[in-house]
Structures are given as C-alpha cells and as structure tokens.
Protein backbone atom coordinates (compact mmCIF):
# COMPACT_ATOMS: atom_id res chain seq x y z
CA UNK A 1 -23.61 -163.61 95.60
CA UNK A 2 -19.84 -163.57 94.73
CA UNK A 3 -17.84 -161.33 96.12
CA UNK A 4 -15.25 -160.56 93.89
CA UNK A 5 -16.31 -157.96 91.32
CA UNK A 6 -15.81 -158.61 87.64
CA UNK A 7 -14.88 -156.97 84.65
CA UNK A 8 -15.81 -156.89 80.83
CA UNK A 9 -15.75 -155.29 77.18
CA UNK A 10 -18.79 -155.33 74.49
CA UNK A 11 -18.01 -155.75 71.13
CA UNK A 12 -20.29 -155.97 68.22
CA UNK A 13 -19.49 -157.54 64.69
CA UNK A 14 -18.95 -155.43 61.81
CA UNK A 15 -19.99 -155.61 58.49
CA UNK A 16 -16.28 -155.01 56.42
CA UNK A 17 -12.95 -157.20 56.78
CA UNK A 18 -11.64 -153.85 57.53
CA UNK A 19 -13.94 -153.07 60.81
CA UNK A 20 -13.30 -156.90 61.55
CA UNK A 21 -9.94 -156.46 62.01
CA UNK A 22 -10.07 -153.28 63.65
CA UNK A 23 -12.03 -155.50 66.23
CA UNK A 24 -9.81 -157.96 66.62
CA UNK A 25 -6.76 -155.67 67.31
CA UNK A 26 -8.75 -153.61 70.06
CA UNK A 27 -9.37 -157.07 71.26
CA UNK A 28 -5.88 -158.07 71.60
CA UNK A 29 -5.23 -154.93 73.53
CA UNK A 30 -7.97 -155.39 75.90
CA UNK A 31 -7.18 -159.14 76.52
CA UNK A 32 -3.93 -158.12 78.15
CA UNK A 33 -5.65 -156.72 80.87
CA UNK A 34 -7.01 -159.78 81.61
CA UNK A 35 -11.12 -158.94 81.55
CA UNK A 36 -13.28 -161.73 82.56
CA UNK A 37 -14.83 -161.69 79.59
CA UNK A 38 -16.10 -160.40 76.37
CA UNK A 39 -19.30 -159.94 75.04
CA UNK A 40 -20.81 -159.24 71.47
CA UNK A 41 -24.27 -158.30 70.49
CA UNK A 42 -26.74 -159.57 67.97
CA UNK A 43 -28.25 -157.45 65.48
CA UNK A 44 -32.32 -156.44 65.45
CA UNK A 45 -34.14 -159.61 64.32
CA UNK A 46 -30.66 -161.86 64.41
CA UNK A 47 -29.43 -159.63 60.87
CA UNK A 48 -25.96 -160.30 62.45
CA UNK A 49 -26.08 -164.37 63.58
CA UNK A 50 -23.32 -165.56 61.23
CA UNK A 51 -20.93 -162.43 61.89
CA UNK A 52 -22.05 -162.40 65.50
CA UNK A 53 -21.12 -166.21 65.88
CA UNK A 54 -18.06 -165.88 64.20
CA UNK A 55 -17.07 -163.28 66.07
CA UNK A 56 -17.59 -164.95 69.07
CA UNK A 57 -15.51 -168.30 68.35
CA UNK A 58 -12.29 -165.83 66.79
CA UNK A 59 -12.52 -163.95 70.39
CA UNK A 60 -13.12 -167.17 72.40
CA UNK A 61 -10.72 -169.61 70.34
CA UNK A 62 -8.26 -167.34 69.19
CA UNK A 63 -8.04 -164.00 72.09
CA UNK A 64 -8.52 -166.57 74.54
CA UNK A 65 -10.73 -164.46 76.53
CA UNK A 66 -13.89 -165.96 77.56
CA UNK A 67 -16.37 -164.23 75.13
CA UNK A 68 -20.31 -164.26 75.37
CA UNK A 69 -22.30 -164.24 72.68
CA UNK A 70 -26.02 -161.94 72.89
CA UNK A 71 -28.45 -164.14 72.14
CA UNK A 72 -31.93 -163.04 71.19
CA UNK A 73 -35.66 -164.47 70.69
CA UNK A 74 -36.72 -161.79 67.93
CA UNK A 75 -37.34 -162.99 64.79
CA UNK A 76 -35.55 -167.08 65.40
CA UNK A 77 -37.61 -170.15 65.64
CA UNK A 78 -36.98 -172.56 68.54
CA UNK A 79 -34.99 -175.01 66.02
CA UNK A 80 -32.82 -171.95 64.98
CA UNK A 81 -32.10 -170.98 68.41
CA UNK A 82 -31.58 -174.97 69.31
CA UNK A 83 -28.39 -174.97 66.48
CA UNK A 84 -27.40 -172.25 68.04
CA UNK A 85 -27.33 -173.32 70.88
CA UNK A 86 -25.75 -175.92 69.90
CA UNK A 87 -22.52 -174.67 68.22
CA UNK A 88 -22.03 -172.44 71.24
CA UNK A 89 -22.10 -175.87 73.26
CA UNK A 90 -19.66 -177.43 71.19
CA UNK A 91 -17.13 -174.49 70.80
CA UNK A 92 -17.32 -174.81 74.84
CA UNK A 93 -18.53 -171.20 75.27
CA UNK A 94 -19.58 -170.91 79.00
CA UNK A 95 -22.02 -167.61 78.90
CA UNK A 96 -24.81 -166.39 77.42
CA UNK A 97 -26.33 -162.45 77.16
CA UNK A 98 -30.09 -163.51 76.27
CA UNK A 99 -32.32 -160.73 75.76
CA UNK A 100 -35.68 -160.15 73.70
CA UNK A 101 -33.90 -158.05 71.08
CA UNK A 102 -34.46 -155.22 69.02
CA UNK A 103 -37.17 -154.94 66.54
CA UNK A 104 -36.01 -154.73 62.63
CA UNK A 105 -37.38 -151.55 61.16
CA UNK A 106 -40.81 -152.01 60.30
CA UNK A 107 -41.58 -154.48 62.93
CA UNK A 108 -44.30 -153.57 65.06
CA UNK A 109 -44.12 -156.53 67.74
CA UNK A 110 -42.22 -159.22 68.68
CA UNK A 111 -42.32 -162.10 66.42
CA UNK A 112 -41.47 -165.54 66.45
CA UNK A 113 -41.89 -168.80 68.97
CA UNK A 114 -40.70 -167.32 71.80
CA UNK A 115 -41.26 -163.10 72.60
CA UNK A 116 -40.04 -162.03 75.77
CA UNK A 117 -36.65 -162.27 77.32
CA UNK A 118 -37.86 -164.31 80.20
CA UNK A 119 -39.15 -167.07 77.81
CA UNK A 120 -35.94 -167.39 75.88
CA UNK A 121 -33.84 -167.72 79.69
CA UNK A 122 -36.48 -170.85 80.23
CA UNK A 123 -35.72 -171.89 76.91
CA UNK A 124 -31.88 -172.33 77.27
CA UNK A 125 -32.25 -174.29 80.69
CA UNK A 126 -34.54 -176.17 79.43
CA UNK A 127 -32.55 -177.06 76.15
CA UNK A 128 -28.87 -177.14 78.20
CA UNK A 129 -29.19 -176.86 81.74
CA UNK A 130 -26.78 -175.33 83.59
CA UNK A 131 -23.90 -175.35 80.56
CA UNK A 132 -24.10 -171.41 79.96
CA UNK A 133 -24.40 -168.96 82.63
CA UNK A 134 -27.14 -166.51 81.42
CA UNK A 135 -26.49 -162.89 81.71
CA UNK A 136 -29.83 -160.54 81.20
CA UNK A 137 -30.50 -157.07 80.57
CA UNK A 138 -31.39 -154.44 83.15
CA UNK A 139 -32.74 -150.97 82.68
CA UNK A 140 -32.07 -148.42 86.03
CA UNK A 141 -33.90 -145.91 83.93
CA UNK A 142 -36.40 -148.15 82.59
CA UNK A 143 -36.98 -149.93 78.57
CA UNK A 144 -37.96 -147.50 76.27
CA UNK A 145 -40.59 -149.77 75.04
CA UNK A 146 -42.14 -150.28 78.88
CA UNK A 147 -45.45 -148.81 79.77
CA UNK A 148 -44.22 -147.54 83.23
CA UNK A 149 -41.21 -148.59 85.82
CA UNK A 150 -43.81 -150.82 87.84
CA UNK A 151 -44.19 -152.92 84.66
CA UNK A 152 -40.44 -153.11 83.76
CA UNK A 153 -39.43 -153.71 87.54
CA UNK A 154 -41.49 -156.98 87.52
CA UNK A 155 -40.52 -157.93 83.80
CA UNK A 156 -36.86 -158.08 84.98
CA UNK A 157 -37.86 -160.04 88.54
CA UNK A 158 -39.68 -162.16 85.62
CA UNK A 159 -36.67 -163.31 83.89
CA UNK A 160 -34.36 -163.35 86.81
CA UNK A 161 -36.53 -166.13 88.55
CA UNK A 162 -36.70 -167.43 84.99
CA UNK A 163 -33.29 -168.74 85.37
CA UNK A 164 -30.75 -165.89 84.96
CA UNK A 165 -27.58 -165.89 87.15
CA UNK A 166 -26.77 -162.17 86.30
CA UNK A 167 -27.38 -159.09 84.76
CA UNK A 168 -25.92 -155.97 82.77
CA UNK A 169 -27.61 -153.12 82.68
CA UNK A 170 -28.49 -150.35 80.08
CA UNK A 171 -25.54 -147.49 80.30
CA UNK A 172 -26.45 -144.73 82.31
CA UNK A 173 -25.25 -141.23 83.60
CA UNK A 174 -27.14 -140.84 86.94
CA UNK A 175 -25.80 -143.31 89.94
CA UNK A 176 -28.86 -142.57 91.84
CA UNK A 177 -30.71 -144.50 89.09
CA UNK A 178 -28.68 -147.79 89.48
CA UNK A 179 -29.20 -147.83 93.36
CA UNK A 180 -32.71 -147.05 93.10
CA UNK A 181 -33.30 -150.15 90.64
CA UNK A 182 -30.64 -152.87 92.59
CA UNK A 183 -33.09 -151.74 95.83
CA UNK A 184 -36.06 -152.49 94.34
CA UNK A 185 -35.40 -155.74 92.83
CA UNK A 186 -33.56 -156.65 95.93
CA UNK A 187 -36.85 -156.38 98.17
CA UNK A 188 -38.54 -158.67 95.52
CA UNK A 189 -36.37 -161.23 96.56
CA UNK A 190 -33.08 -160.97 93.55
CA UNK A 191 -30.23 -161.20 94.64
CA UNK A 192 -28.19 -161.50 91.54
CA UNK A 193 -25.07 -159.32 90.85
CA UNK A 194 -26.25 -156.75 88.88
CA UNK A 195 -23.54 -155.09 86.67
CA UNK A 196 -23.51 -150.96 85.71
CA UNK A 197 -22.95 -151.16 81.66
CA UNK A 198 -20.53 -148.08 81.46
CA UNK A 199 -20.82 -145.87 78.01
CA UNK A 200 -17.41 -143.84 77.53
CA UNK A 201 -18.26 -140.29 76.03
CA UNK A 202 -16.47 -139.58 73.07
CA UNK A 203 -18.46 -137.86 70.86
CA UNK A 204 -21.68 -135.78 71.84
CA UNK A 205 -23.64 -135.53 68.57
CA UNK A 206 -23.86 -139.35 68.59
CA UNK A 207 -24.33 -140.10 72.41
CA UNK A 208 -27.02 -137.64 72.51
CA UNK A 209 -28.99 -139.20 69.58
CA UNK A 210 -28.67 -142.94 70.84
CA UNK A 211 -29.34 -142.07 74.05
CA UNK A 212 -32.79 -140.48 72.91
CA UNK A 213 -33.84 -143.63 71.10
CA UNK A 214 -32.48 -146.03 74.12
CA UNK A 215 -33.74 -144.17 76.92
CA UNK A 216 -30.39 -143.27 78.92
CA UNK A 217 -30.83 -139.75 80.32
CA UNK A 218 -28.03 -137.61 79.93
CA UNK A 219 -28.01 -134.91 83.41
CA UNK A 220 -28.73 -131.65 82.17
CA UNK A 221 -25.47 -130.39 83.81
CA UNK A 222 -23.46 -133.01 81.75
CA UNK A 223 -25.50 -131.88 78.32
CA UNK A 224 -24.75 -128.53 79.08
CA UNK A 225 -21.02 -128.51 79.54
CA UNK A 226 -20.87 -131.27 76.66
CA UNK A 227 -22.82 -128.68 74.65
CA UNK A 228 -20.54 -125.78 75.20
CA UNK A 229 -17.36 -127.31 73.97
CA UNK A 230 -18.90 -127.36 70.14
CA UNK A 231 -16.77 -129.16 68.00
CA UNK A 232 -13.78 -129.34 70.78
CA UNK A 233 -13.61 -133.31 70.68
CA UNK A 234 -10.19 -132.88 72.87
CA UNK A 235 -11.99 -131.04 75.68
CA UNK A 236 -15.23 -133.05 75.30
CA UNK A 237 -13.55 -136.61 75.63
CA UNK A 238 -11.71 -134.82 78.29
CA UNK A 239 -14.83 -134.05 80.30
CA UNK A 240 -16.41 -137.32 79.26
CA UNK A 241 -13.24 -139.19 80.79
CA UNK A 242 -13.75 -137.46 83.76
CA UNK A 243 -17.44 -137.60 84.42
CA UNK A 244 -17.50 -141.39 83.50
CA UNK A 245 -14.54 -142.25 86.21
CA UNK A 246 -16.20 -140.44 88.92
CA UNK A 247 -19.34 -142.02 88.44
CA UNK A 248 -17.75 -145.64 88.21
CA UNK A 249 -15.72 -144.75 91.64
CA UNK A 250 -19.56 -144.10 93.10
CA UNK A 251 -20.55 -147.06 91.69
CA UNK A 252 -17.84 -149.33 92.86
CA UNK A 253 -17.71 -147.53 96.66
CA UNK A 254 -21.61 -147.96 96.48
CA UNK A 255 -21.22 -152.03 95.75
CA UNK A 256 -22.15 -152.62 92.21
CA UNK A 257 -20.16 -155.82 91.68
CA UNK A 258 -17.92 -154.49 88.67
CA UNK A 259 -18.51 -152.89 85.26
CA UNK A 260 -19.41 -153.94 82.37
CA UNK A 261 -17.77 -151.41 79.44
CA UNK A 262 -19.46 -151.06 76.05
CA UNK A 263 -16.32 -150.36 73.91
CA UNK A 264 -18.00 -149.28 70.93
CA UNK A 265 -14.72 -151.53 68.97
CA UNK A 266 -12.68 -149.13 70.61
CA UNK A 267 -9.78 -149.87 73.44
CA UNK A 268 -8.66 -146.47 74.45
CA UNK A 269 -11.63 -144.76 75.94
CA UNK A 270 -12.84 -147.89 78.20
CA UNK A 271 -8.84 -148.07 79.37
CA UNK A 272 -8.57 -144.41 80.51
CA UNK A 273 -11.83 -144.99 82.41
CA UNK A 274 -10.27 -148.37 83.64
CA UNK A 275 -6.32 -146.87 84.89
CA UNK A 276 -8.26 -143.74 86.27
CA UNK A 277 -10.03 -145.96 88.55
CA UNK A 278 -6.39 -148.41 89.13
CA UNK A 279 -8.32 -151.61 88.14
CA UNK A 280 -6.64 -154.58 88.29
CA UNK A 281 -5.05 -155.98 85.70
C-alpha cells in the first residue's frame, strides 16, 4: 500500500449550461490546489452517460486534473459499457469509480448483463487490463440495500479481489465506523487504501433527508445542535465546518490514506475543511 495519502473532489454533471459552468469554475478553483484527482458520478440507470462523459473529458482535457469518471453496470449492456470503455481509453483517462449504481425509480432490481459491482470490476480487466485503476465503493455503515453488515462486508472483499486497486467510501459522521470497517476487511486479507468520502454540512434540511435514503447516520449530538440553530445557515455551516475538520484530523491521525471530498459543485465548503486541516497544496 502507498504511503503517501491522496486527495480528491466529486463532481456530478448538471443538467443546464448554467450549472455546467458553475462546475467548471469551482473546478478551476479546486485545480489550483493541485488534488490528485477528480471524480464525477453517473446518474441511476446511466440517465447522465453523455453529460457525465463530457464532463469528464472538459475536466481531464481542459482543468488538466486527472478526472475519473463513475462508471456503472445498471441498466448498460456489455457493448455499451465496451464504447465506453473505449472513449475513456482513447481520451487517455487513467481511473475508473465502478460501482453497481442506483436503481431508476421504478426499478425493482438490477437489470442488465452484468448486476453487481464486482462483475463490472472483472469486466473492465478483462476488456482493458491494467489501463484504468479501478476505484470501488465502500460503506463503514453498511448499503442501504444490504440484508445485514456480514453480507455487505463480504460483497466489498468480493469486488476488491475482483480486481479493484482502491476504494471510497460512503460519507459518514462517526470515525468509529470507518475503523471498524478498514479492520474487518483487513483480517479478510484487503489491503487496499481505503479512502473516508467526506460530506461538508451546509445545509441541514437536505443532509438530513439524503442521509435517510443513503444510510449515513448523523450522531444524535450533531442532529441536535444542527437542529437548534433553525434557519441560522451562518451558525450551522459554522458548526458543520467544525465538526467535519475534527473528524478528518481523527481520520488522518488514525491512518486513513487521504480524503476523498464530495463537493456537491461547490469549492468553498470542501476548502475550509481542507486549510483547517493545512493540507498541502
């Protein structure tokens, strides 16, 4: 495992010229603090490919930041996820984020050739070898859609061995839960850096409602206090700012092997988080 820890931004593609641009500019900002890459997700059943790819090759060819497109098996055929492939190849994008995706509305299970995360990672080496270095998801507080934590622990050691050579996981507020996950996995034998995802709080209505439908627990203690500022935003990005650092110091001082920020399209709350904690730059 490397020893130098690693840093990153999540974007995801946006549906007016507007938003797009919006993107790009928060991009620009982030790239002068010289991440080691950026990542953008893929909407439920691929509904995003075209802006998704685009995205991708503007951030990659044009930000010149190393950007990593999400990649996922719901809903594409293998020949759809061969072009992709493909163009990714061409543009000379180096890494991957594959991941079983969400389900559109509607969708009851998985569909398509391929249905779980850990077929899709064989599928890429199989198709390109060792051109992309495949990043997978990891849930410390386990997949909403999992039966129990037994079941999700050996569905991640499942697509680790499947080819993987890292992982981001599912933001979280509760350090313990990272630890407890890297420990387990580690005594199954994965050893692959795995990377905190890092949520910034910014606004509690929202947080609170995602996190119910993703499964990232927000401490009581942290509800609470978010709960009692009302409709302070000032006092509750504040807090937020605060509670986020302190749990990426833990993290870092505990060994996680960097962070991985989910920006949300926006620079300013991932860089507070990232001068708090005197990142490099």
């Amino acid at each position: 495992m490397s020893k130098e820890r690693r840093y990153s931004f999540e974007f995801f593609p946006t549906k007016t010229e507007a938003g797009h641009e919006k993107l790009l500019a928060t991009a620009r900002e982030l790239a002068t603090y010289n991440p080691d890459f950026f990542s953008c997700t893929y909407g439920a059943g691929g509904s995003t490919r075209d802006r998704t790819l685009n995205t991708v090759l503007q951030l990659d060819g044009e930000i010149k930041v190393e950007t990593a497109p999400h990649l996922s098996c719901v809903g594409d055929s293998k020949a759809e996820l061969r072009e992709l492939l493909a163009l990714y190849k061409d543009a000379g994008i180096k890494r991957i984020v594959a991941l079983r995706g969400d389900l559109p509305s509607g969708m009851g299970m998985a569909s398509g050739e391929l249905r779980y995360a850990n077929e899709l990672v064989s599928f890429i080496r199989e198709e390109t070898g060792d051109q992309f270095h495949i990043e997978i998801a990891a849930y410390p507080e386990m997949h909403p859609q999992a039966r129990n934590f037994e079941d999700d622990i050996a569905n991640f050691v499942r697509k680790a061995k499947a080819g993987a050579d890292s992982a981001i996981t599912q933001y979280f507020f509760n350090a313990d839960s990272y630890f407890y996950f890297v420990d387990r996995v580690r005594k199954m034998g994965i050893d692959l850096p795995i990377v905190p995802g890092i949520m910034p709080i910014t606004n509690y209505s929202k947080l609170a409602r995602f996190s119910d439908a993703c499964g990232a627990e927000i401490p009581r203690w942290v509800r609470k206090q978010l709960e009692a500022y009302g409709d302070d935003i000032e006092s509750i990005q504040a807090y937020g700012e605060q509670v986020i650092t302190e749990m990426c110091e833990r993290l870092l001082q505990g060994g996680a092997p960097g962070l991985h920020f989910y920006t949300l399209n926006q620079s300013a709350p991932s860089l507070a988080i990232w001068n708090n904690l005197k990142l490099p730059r």
